[in-house]
PDB file of N, CA and C in Angstrom:
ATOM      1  N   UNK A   1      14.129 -10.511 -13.279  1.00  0.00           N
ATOM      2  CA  UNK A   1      14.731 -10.447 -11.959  1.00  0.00           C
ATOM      3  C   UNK A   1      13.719 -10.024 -10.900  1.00  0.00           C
ATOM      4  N   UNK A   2      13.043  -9.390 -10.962  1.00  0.00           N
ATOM      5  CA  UNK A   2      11.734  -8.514 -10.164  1.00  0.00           C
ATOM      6  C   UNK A   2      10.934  -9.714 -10.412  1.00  0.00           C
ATOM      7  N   UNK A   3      10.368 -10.022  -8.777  1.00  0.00           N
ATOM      8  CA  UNK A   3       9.779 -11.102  -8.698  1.00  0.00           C
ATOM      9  C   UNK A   3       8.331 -10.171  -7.555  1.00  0.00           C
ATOM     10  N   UNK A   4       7.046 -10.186  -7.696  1.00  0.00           N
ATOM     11  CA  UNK A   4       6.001 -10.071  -6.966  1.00  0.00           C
ATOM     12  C   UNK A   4       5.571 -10.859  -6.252  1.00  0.00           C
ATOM     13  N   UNK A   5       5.600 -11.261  -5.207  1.00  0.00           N
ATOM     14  CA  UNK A   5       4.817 -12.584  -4.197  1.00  0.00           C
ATOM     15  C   UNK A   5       4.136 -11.934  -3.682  1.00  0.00           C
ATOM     16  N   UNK A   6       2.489 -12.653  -3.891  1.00  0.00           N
ATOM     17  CA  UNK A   6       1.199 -12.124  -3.362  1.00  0.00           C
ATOM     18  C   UNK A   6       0.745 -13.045  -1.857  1.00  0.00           C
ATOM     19  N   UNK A   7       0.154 -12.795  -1.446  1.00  0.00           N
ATOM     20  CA  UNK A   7      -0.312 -13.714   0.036  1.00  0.00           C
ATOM     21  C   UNK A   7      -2.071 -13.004   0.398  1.00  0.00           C
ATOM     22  N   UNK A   8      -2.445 -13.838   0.994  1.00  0.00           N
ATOM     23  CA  UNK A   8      -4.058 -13.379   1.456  1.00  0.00           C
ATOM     24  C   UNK A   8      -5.080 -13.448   0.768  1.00  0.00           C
ATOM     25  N   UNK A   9      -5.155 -14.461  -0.610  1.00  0.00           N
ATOM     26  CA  UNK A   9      -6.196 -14.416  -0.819  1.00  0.00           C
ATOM     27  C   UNK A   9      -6.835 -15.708  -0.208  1.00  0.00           C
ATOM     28  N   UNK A  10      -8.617 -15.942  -0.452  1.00  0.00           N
ATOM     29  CA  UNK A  10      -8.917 -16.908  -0.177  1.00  0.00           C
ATOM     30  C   UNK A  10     -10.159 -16.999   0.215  1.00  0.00           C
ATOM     31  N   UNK A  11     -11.419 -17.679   0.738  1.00  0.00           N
ATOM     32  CA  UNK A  11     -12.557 -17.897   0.732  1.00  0.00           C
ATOM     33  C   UNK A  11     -13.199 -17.446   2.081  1.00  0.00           C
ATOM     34  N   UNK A  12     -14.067 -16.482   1.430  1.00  0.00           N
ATOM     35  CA  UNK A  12     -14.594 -15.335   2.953  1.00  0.00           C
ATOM     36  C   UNK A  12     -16.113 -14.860   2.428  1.00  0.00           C
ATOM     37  N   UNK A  13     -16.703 -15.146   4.052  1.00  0.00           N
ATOM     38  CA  UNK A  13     -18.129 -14.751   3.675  1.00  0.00           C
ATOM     39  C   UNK A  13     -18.638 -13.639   3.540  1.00  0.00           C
ATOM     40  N   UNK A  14     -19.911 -12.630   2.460  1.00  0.00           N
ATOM     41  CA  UNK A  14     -20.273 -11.996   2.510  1.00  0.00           C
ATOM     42  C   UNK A  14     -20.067 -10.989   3.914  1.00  0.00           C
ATOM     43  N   UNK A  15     -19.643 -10.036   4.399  1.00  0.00           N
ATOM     44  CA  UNK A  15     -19.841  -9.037   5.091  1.00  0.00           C
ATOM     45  C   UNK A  15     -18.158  -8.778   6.035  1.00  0.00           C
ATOM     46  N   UNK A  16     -17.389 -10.525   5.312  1.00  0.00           N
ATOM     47  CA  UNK A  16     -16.211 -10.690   5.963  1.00  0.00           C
ATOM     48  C   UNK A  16     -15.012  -9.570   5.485  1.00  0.00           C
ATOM     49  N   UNK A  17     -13.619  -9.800   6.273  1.00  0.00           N
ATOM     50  CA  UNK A  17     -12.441  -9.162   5.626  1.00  0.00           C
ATOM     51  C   UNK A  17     -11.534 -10.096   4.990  1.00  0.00           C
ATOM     52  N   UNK A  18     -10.461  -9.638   4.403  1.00  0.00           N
ATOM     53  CA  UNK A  18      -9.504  -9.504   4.364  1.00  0.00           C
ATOM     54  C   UNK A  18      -8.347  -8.819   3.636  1.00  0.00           C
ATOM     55  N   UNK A  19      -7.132  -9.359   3.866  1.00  0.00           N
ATOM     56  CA  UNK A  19      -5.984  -8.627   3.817  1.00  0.00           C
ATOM     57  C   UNK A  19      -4.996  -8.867   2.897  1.00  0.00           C
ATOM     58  N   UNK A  20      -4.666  -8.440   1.529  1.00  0.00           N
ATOM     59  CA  UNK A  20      -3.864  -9.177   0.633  1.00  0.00           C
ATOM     60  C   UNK A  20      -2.535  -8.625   0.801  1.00  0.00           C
ATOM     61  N   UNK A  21      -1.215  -9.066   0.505  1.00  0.00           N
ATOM     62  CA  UNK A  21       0.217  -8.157   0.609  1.00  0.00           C
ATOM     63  C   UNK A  21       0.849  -8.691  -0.665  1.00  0.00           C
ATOM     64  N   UNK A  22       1.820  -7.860  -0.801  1.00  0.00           N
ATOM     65  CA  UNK A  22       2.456  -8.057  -1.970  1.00  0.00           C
ATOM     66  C   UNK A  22       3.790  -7.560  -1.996  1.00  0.00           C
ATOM     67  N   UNK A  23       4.328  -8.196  -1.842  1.00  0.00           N
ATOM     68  CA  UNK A  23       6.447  -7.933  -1.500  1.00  0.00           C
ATOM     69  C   UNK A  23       7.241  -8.066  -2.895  1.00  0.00           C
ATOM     70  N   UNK A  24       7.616  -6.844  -3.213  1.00  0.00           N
ATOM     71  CA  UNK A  24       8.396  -6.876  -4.363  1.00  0.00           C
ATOM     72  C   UNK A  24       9.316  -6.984  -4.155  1.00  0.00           C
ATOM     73  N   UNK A  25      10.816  -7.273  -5.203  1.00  0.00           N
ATOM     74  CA  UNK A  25      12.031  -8.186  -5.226  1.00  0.00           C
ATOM     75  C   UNK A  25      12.771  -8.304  -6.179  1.00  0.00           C
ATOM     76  N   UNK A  26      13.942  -8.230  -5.939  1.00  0.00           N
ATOM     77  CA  UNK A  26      15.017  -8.167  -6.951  1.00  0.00           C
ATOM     78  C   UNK A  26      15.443  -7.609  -7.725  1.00  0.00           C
ATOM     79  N   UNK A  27      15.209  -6.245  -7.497  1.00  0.00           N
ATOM     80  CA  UNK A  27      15.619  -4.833  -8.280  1.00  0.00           C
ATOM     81  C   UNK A  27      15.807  -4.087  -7.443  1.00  0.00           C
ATOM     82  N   UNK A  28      17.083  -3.206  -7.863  1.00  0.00           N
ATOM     83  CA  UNK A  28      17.601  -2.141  -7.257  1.00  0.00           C
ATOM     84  C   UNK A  28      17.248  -0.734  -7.681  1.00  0.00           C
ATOM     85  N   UNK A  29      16.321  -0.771  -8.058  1.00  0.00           N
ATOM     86  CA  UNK A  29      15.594   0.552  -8.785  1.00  0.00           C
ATOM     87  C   UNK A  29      14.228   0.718  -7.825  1.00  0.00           C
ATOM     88  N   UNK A  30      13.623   2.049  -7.820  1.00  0.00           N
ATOM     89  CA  UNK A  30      13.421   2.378  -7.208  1.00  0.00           C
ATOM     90  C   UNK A  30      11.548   1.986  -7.762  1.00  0.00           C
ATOM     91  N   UNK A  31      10.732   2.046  -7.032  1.00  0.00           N
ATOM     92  CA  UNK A  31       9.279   1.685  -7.621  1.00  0.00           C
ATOM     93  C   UNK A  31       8.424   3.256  -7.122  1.00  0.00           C
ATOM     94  N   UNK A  32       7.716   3.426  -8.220  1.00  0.00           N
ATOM     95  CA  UNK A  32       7.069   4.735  -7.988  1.00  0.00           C
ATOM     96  C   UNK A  32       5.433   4.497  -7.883  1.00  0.00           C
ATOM     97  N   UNK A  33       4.828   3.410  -8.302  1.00  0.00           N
ATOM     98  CA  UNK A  33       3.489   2.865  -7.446  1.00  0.00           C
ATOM     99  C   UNK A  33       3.307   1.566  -7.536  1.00  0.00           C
ATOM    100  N   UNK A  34       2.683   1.556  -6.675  1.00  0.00           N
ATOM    101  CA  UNK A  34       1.897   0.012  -6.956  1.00  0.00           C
ATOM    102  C   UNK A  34       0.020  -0.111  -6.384  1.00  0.00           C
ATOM    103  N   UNK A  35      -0.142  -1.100  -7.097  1.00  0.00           N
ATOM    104  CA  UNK A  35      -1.565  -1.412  -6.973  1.00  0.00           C
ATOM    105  C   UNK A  35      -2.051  -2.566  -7.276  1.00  0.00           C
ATOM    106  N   UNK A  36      -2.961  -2.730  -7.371  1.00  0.00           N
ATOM    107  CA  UNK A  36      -4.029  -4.002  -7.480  1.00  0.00           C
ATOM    108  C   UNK A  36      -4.885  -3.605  -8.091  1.00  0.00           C
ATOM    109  N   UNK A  37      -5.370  -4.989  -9.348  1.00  0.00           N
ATOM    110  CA  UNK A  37      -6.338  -4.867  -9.974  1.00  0.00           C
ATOM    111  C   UNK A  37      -6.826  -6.538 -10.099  1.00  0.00           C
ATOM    112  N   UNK A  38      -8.272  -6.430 -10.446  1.00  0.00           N
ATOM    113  CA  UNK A  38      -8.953  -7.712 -10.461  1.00  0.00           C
ATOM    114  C   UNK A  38      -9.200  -8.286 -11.855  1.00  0.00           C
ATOM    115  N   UNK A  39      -9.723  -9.304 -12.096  1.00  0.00           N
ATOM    116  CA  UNK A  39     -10.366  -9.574 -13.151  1.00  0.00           C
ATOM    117  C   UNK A  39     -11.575 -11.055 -13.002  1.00  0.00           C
ATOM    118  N   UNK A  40     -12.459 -10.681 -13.167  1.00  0.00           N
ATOM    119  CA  UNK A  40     -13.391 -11.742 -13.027  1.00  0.00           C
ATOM    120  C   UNK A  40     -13.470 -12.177 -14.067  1.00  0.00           C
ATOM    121  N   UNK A  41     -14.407 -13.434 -14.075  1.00  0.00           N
ATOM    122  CA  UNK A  41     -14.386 -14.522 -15.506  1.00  0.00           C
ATOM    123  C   UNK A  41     -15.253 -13.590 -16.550  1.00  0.00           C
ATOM    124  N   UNK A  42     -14.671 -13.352 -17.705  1.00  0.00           N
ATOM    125  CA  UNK A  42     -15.421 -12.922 -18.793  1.00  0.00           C
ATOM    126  C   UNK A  42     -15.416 -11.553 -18.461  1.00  0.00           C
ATOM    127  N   UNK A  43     -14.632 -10.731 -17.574  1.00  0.00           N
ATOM    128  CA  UNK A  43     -14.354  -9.443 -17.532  1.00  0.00           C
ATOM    129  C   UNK A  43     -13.170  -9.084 -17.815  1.00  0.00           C
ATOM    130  N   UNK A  44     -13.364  -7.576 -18.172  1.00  0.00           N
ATOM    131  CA  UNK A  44     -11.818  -6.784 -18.167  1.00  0.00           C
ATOM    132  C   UNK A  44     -11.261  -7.009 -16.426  1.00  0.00           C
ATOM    133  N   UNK A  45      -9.951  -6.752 -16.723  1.00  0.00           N
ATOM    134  CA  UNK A  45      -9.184  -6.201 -15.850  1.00  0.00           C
ATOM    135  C   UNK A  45      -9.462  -5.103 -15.511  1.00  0.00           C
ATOM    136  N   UNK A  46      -9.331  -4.538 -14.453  1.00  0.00           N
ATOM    137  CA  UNK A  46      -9.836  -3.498 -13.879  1.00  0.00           C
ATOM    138  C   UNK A  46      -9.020  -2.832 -12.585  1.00  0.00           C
ATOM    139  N   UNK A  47      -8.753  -1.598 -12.488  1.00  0.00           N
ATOM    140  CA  UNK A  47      -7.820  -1.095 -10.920  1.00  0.00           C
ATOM    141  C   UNK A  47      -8.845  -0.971 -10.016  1.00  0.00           C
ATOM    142  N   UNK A  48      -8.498  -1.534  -8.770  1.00  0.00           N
ATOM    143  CA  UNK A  48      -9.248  -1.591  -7.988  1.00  0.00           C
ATOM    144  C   UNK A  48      -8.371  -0.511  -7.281  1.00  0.00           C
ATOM    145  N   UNK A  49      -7.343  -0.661  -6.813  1.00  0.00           N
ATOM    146  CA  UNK A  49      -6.932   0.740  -6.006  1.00  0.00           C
ATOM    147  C   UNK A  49      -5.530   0.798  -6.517  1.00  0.00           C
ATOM    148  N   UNK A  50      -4.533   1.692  -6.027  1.00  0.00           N
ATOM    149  CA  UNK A  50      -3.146   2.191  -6.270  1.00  0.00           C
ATOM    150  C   UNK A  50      -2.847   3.608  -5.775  1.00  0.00           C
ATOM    151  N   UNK A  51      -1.634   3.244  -4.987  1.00  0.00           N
ATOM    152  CA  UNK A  51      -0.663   4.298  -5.038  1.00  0.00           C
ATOM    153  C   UNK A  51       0.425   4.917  -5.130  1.00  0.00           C
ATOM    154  N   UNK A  52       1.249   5.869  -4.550  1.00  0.00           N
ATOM    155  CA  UNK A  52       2.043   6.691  -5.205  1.00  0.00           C
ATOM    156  C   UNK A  52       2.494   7.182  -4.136  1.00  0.00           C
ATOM    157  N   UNK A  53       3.601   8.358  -4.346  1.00  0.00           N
ATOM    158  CA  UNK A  53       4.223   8.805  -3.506  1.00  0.00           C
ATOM    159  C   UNK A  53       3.404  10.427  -3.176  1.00  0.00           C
ATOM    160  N   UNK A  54       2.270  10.414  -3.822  1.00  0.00           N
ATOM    161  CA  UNK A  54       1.440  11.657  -3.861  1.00  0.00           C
ATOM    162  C   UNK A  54      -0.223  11.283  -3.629  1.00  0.00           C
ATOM    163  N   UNK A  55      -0.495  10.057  -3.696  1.00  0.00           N
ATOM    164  CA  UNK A  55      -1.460   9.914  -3.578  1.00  0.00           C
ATOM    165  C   UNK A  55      -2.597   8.822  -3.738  1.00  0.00           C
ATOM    166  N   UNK A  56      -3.841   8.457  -3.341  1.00  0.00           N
ATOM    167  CA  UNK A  56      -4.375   6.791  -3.516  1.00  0.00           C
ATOM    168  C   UNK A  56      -5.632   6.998  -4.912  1.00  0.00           C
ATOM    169  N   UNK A  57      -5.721   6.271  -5.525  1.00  0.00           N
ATOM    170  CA  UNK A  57      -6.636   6.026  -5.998  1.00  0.00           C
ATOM    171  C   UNK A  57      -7.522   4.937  -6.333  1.00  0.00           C
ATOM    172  N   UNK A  58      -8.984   5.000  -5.882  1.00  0.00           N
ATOM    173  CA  UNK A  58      -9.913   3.320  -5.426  1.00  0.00           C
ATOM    174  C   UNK A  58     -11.230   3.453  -6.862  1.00  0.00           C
ATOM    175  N   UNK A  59     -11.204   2.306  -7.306  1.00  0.00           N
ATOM    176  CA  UNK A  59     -12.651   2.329  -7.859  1.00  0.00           C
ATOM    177  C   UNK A  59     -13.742   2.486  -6.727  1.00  0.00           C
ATOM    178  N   UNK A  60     -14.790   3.106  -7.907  1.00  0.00           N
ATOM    179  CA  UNK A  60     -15.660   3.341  -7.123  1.00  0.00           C
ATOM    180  C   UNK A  60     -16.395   2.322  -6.428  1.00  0.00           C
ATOM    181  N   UNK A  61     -16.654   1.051  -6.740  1.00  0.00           N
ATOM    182  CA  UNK A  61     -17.229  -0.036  -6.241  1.00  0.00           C
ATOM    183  C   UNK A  61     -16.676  -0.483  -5.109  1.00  0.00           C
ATOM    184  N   UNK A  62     -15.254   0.192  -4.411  1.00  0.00           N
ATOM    185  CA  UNK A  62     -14.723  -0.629  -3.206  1.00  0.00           C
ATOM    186  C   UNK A  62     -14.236   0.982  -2.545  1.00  0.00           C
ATOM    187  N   UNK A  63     -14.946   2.273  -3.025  1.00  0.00           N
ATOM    188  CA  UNK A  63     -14.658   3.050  -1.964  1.00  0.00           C
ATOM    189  C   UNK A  63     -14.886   2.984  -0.757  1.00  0.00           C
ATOM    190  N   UNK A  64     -14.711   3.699   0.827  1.00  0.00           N
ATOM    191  CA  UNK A  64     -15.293   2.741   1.750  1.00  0.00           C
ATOM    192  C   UNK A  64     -14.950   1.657   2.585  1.00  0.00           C
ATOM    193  N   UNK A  65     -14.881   0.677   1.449  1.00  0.00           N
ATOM    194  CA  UNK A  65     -14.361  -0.965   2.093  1.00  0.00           C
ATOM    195  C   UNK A  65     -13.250  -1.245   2.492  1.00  0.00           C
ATOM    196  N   UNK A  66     -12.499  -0.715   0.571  1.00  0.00           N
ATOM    197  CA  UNK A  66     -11.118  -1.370   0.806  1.00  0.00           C
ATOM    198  C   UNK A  66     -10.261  -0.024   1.190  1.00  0.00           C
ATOM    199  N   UNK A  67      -9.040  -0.325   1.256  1.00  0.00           N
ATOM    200  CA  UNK A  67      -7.833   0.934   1.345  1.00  0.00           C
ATOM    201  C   UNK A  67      -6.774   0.299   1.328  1.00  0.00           C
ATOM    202  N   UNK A  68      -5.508   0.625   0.282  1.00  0.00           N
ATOM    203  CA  UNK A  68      -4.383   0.816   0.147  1.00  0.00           C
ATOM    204  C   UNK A  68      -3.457   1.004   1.036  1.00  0.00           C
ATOM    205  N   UNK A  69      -2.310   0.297   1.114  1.00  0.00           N
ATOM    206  CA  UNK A  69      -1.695   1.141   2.099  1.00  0.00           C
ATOM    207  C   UNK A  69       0.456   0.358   1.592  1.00  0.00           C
ATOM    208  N   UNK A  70       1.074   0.746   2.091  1.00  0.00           N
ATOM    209  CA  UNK A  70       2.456   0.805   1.362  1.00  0.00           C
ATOM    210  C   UNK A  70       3.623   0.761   2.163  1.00  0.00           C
ATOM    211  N   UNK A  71       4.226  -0.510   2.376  1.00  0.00           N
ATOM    212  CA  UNK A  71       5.540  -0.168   3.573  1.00  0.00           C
ATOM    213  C   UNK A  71       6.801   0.066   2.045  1.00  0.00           C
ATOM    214  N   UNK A  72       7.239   1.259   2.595  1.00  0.00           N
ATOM    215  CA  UNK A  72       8.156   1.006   1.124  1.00  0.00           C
ATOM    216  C   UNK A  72       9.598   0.553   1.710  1.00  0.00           C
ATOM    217  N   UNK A  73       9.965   0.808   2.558  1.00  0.00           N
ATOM    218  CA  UNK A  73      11.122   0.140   3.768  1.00  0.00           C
ATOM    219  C   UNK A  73      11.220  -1.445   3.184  1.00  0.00           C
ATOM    220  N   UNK A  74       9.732  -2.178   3.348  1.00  0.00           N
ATOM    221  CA  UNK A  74       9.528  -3.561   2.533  1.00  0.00           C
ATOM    222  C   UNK A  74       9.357  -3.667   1.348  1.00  0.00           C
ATOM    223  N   UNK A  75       9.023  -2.873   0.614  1.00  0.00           N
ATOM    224  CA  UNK A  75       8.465  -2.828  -0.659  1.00  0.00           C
ATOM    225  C   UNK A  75       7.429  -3.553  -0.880  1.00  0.00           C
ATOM    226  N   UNK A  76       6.607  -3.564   0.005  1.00  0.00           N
ATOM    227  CA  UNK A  76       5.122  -4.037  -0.243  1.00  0.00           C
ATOM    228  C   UNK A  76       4.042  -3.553   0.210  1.00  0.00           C
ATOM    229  N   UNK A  77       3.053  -3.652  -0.779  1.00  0.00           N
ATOM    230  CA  UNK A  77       1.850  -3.072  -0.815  1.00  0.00           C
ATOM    231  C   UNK A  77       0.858  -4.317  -0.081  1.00  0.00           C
ATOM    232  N   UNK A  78      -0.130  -3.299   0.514  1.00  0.00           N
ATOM    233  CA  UNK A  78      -1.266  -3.763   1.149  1.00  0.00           C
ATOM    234  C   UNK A  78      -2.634  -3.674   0.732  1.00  0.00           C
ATOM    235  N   UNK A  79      -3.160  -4.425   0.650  1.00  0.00           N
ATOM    236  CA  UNK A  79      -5.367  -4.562   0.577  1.00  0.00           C
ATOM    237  C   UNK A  79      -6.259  -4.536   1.359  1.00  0.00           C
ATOM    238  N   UNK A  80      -6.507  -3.993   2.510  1.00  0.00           N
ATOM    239  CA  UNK A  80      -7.105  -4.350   3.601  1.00  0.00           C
ATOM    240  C   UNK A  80      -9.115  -4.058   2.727  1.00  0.00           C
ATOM    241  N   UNK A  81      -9.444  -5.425   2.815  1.00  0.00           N
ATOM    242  CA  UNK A  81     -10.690  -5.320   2.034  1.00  0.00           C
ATOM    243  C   UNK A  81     -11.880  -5.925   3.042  1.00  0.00           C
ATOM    244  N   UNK A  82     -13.017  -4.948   3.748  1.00  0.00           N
ATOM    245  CA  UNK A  82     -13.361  -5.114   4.521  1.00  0.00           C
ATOM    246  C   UNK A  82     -14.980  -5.157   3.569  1.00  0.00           C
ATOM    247  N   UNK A  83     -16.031  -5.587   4.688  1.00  0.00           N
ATOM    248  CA  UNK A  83     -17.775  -5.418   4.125  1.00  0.00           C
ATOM    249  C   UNK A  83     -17.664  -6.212   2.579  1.00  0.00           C
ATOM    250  N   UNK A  84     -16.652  -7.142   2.473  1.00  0.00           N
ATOM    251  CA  UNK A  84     -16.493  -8.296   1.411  1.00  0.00           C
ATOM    252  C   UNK A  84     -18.002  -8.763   0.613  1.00  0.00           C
ATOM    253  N   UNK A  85     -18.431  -7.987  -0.748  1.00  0.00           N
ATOM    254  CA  UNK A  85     -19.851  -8.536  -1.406  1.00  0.00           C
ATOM    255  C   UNK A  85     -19.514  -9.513  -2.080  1.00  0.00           C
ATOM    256  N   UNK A  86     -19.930 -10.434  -2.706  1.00  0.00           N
ATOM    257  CA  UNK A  86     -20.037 -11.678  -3.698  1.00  0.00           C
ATOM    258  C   UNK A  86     -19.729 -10.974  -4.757  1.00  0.00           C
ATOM    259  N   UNK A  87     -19.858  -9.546  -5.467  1.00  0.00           N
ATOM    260  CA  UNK A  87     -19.173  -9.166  -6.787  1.00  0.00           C
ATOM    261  C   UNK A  87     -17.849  -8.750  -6.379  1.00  0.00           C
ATOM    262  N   UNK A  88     -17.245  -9.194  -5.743  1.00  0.00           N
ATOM    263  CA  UNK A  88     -15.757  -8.172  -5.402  1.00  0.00           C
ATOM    264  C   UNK A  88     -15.117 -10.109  -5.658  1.00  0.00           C
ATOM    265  N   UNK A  89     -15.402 -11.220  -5.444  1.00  0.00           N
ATOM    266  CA  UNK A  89     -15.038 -12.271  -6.629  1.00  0.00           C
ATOM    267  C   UNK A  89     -14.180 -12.103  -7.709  1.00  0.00           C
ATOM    268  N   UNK A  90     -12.838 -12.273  -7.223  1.00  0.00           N
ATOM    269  CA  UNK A  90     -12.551 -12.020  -8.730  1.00  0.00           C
ATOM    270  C   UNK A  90     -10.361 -12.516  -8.285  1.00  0.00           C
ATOM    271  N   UNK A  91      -9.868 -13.236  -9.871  1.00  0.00           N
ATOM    272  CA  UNK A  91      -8.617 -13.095  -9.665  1.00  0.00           C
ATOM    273  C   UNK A  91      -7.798 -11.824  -8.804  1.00  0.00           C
ATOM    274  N   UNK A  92      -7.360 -11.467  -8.181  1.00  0.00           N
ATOM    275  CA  UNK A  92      -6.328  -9.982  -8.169  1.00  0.00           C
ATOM    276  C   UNK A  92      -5.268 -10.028  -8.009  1.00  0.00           C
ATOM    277  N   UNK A  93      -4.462  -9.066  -8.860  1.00  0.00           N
ATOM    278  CA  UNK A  93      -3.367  -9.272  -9.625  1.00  0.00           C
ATOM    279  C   UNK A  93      -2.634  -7.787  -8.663  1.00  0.00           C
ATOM    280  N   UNK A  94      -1.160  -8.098  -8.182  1.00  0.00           N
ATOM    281  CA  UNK A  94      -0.429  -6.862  -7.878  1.00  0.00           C
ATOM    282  C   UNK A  94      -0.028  -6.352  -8.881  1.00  0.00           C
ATOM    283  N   UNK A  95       0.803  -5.236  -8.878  1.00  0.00           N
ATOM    284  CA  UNK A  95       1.711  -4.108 -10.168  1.00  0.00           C
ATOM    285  C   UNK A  95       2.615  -3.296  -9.065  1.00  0.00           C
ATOM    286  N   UNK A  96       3.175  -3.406  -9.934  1.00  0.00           N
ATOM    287  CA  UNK A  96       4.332  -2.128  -9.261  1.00  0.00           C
ATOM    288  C   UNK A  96       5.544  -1.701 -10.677  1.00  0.00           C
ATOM    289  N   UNK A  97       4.981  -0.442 -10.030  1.00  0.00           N
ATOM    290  CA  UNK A  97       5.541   0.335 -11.786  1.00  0.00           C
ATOM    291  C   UNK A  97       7.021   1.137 -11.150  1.00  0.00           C
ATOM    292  N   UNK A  98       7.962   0.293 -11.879  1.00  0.00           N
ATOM    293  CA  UNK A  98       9.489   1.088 -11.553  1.00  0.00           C
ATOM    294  C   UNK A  98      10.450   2.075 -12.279  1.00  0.00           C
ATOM    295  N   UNK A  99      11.016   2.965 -11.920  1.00  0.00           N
ATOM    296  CA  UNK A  99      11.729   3.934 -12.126  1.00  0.00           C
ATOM    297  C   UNK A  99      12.929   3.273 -12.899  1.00  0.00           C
ATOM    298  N   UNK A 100      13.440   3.194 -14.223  1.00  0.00           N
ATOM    299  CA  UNK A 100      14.569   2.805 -14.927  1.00  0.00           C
ATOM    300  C   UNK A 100      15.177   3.640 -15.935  1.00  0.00           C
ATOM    301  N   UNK A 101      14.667   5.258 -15.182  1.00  0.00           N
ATOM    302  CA  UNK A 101      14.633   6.264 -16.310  1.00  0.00           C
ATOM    303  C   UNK A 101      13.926   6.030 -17.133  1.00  0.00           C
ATOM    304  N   UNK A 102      12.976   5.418 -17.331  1.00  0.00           N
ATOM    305  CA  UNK A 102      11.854   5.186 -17.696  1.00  0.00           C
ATOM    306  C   UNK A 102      10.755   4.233 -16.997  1.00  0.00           C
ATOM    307  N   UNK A 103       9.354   4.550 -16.581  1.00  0.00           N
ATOM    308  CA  UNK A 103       8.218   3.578 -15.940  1.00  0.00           C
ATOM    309  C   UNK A 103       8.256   2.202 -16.679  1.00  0.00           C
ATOM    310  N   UNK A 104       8.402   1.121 -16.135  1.00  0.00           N
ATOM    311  CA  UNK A 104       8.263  -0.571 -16.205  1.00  0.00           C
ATOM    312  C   UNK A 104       7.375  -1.290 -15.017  1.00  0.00           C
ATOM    313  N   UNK A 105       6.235  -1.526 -15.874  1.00  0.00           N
ATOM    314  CA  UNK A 105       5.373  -1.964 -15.047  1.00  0.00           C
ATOM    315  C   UNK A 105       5.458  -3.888 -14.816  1.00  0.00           C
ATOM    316  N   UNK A 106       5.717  -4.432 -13.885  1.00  0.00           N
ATOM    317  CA  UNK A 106       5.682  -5.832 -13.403  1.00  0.00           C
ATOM    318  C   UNK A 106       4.373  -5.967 -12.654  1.00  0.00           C
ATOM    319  N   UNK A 107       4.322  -7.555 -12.725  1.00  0.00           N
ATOM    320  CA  UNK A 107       2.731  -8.281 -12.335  1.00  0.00           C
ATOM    321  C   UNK A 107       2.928  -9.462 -11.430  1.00  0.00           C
ATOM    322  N   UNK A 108       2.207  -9.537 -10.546  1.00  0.00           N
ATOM    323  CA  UNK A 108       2.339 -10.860  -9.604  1.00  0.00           C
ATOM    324  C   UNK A 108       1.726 -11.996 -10.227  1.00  0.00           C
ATOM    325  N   UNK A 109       0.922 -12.926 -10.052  1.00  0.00           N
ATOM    326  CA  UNK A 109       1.020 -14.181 -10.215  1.00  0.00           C
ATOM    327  C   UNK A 109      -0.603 -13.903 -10.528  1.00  0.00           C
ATOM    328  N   UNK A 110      -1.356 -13.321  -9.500  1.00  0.00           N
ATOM    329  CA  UNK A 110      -2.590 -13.381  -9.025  1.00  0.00           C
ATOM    330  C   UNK A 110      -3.162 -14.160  -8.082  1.00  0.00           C
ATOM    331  N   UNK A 111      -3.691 -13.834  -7.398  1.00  0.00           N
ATOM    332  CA  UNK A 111      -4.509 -14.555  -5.870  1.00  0.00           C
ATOM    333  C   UNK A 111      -6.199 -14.426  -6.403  1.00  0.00           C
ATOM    334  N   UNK A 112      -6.638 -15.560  -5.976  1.00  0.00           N
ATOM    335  CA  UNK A 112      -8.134 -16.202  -6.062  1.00  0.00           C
ATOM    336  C   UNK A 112      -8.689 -15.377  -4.845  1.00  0.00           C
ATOM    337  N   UNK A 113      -9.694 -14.367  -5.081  1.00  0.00           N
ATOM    338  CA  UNK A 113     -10.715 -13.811  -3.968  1.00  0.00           C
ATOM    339  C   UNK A 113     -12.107 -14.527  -3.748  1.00  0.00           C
ATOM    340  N   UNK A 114     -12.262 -15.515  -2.776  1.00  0.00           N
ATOM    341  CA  UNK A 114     -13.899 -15.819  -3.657  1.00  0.00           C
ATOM    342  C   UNK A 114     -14.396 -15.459  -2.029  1.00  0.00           C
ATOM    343  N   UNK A 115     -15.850 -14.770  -2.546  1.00  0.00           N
ATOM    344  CA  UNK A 115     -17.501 -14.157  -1.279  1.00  0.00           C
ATOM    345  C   UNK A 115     -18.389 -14.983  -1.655  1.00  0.00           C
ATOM    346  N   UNK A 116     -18.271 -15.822  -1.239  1.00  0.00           N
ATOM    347  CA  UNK A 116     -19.386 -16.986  -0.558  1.00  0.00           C
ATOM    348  C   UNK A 116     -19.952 -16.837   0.470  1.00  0.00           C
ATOM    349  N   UNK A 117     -21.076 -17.378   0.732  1.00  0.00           N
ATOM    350  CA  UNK A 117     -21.721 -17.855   1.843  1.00  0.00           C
ATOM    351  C   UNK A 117     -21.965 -19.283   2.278  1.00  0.00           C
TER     352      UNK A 117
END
């Protein structure tokens, strides 16, 4: 029933921005974080940032750049990913982990990031 729709990814040059969102859906339960994580070809998955109702947490490779941010009114999470390098390339995938008296974590689809020049 919980459906993730991602928006914003797409092809941006070295030093460029942008902005990914992610609108969660169709549950009446309550979500206690969400985040984003990447995965490049022949890599792990990896958290790039996430948060909470207490607090953000960023890998270290996009401290700085990127930042998190959360309308929960919408239930969607934000990427604002700025100073864009050619290793930040990579699928990224939303999450949002919900409250069912127990944590249930759901996944978006994934959006294509590519830093070209």
């Amino acid at each position: 029933q919980v459906q993730l729709v991602e928006s914003g990814g797409g092809l941006v040059q070295p030093g460029g921005s942008l902005r990914l969102s992610c609108a969660a859906s169709g549950s009446g339960f309550s979500i206690n974080a969400m985040g984003w994580y990447r995965q490049a070809p022949g890599k792990e998955r990896e958290l790039v940032a996430s948060i909470d109702n207490k607090r953000t947490v960023y890998a270290d490779s996009v401290k700085g750049r990127f930042t998190i941010s959360r309308d929960n009114a919408k239930n969607t999470v934000y990427l604002q990913m700025n100073a864009l390098k050619p290793e930040d390339t990579a699928v990224y995938y939303c999450n949002a982990e919900y409250n069912r008296g127990y944590l249930y974590d759901y996944w978006g689809q994934g959006t294509q990031v590519t830093v070209s020049s």
